[in-house]
C-alpha atoms as a PDB file:
ATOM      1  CA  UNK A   1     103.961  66.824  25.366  1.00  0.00           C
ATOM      2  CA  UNK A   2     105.378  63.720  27.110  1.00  0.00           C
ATOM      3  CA  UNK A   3     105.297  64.441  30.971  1.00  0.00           C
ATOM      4  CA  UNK A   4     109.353  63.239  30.465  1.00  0.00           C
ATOM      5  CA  UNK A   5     109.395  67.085  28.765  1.00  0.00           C
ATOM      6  CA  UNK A   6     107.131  68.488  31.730  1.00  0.00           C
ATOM      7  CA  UNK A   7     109.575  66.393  34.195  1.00  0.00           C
ATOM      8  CA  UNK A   8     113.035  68.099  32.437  1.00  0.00           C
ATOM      9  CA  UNK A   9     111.303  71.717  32.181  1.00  0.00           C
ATOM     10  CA  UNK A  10     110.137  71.657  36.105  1.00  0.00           C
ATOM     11  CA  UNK A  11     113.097  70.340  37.118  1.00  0.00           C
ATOM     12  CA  UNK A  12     115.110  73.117  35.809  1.00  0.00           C
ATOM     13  CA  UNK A  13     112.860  75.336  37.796  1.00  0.00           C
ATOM     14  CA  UNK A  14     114.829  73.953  40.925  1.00  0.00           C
ATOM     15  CA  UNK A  15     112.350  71.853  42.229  1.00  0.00           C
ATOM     16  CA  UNK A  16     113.143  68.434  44.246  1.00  0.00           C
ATOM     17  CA  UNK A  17     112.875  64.690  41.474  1.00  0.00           C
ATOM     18  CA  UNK A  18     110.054  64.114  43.392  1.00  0.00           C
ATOM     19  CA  UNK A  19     108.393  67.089  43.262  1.00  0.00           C
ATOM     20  CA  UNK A  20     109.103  67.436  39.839  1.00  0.00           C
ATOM     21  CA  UNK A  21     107.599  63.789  39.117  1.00  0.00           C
ATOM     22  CA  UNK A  22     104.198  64.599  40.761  1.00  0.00           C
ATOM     23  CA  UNK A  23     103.425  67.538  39.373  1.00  0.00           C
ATOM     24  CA  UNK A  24     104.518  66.855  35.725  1.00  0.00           C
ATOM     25  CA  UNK A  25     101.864  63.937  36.077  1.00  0.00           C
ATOM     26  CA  UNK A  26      98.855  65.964  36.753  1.00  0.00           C
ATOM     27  CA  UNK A  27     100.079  68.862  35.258  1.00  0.00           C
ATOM     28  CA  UNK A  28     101.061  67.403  31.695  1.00  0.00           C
ATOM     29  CA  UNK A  29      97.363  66.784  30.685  1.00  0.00           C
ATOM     30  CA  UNK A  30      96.849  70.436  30.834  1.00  0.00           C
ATOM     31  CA  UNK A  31      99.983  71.569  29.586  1.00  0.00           C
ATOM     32  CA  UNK A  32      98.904  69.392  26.247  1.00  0.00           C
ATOM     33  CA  UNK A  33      95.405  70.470  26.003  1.00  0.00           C
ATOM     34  CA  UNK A  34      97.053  74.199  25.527  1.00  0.00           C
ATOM     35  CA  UNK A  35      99.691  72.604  23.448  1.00  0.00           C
ATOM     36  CA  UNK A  36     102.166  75.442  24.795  1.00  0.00           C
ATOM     37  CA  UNK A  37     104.565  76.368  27.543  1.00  0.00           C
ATOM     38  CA  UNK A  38     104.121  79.404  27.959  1.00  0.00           C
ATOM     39  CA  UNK A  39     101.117  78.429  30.557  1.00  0.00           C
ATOM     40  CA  UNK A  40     103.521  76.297  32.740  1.00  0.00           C
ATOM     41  CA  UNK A  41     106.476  79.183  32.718  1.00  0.00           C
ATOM     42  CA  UNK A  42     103.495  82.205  33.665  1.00  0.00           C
ATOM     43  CA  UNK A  43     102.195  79.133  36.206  1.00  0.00           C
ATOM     44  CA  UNK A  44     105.466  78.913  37.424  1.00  0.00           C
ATOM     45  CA  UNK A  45     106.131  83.260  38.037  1.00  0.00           C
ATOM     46  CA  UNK A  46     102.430  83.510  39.491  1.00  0.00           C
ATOM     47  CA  UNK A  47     103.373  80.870  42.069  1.00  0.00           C
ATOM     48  CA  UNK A  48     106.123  82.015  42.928  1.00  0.00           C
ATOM     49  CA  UNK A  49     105.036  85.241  43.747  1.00  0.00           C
ATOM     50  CA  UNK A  50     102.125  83.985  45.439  1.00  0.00           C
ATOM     51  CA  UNK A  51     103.954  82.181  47.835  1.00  0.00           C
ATOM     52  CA  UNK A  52     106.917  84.646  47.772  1.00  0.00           C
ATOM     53  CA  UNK A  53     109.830  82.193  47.348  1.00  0.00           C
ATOM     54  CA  UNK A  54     111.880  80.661  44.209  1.00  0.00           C
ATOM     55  CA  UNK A  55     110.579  77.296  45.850  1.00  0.00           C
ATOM     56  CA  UNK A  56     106.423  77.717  45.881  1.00  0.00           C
ATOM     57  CA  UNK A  57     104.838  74.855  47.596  1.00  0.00           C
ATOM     58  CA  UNK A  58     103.829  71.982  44.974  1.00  0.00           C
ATOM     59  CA  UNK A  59      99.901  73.071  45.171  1.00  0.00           C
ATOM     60  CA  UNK A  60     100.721  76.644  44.006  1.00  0.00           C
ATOM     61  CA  UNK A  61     101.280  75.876  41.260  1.00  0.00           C
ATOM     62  CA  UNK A  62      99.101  73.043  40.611  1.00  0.00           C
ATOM     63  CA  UNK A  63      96.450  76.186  41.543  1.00  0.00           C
ATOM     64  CA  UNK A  64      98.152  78.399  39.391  1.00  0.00           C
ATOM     65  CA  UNK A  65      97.924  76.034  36.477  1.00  0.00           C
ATOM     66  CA  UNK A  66      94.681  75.258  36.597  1.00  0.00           C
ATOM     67  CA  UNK A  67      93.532  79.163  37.384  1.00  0.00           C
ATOM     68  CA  UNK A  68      95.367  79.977  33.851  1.00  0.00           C
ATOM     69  CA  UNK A  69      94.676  77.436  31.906  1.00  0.00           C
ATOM     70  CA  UNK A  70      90.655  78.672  32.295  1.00  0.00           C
ATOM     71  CA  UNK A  71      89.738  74.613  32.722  1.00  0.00           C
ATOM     72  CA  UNK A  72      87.389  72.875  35.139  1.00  0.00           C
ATOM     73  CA  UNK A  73      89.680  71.407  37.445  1.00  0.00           C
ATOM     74  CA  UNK A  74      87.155  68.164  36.917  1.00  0.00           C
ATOM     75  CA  UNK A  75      88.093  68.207  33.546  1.00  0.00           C
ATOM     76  CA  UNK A  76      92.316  67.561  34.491  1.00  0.00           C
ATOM     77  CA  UNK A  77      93.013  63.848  34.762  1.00  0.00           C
ATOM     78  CA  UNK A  78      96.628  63.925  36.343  1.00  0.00           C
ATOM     79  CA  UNK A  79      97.583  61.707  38.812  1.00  0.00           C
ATOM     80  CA  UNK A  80     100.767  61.245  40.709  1.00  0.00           C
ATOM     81  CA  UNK A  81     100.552  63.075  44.046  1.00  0.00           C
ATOM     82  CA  UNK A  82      99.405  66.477  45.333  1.00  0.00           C
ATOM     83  CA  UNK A  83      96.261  68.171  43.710  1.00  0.00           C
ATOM     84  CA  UNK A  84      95.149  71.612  44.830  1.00  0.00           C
END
């Protein structure tokens, strides 16, 4: 998935352009090893909830990615900003 997709799909979610742009670089690479968004949609509920808010904080759900996608973290590649 091109992280233009990840970009569009997190940026529905109401987060900021920039926010949107770092996490759709490190998150992309794990969203295509799993080839499916469903983990980025349940990454996106379990952070919210964690943090309590419609907005979570940028590492929540980096964290929440990574937790559910059942990957090393050293195996994610991602760059462009904030890593949890």
């Amino acid at each position: 998935m091109p992280v233009g997709h990840v970009r569009h799909l997190l940026g529905r979610a109401g987060l900021t352009e920039a926010t949107t742009k770092s996490l759709a670089a490190v998150l992309a690479p794990v969203l295509n090893a799993h080839t499916n968004l469903r983990l980025l949609d349940d990454a996106l509920q379990r952070a919210r909830a964690a943090d309590d808010t419609d907005d979570p904080e940028p590492a929540t759900i980096i964290a929440a990615v990574k937790e559910l996608s059942g990957l090393d973290p050293k195996e994610l590649t991602g760059k462009g900003g904030e890593e949890g």
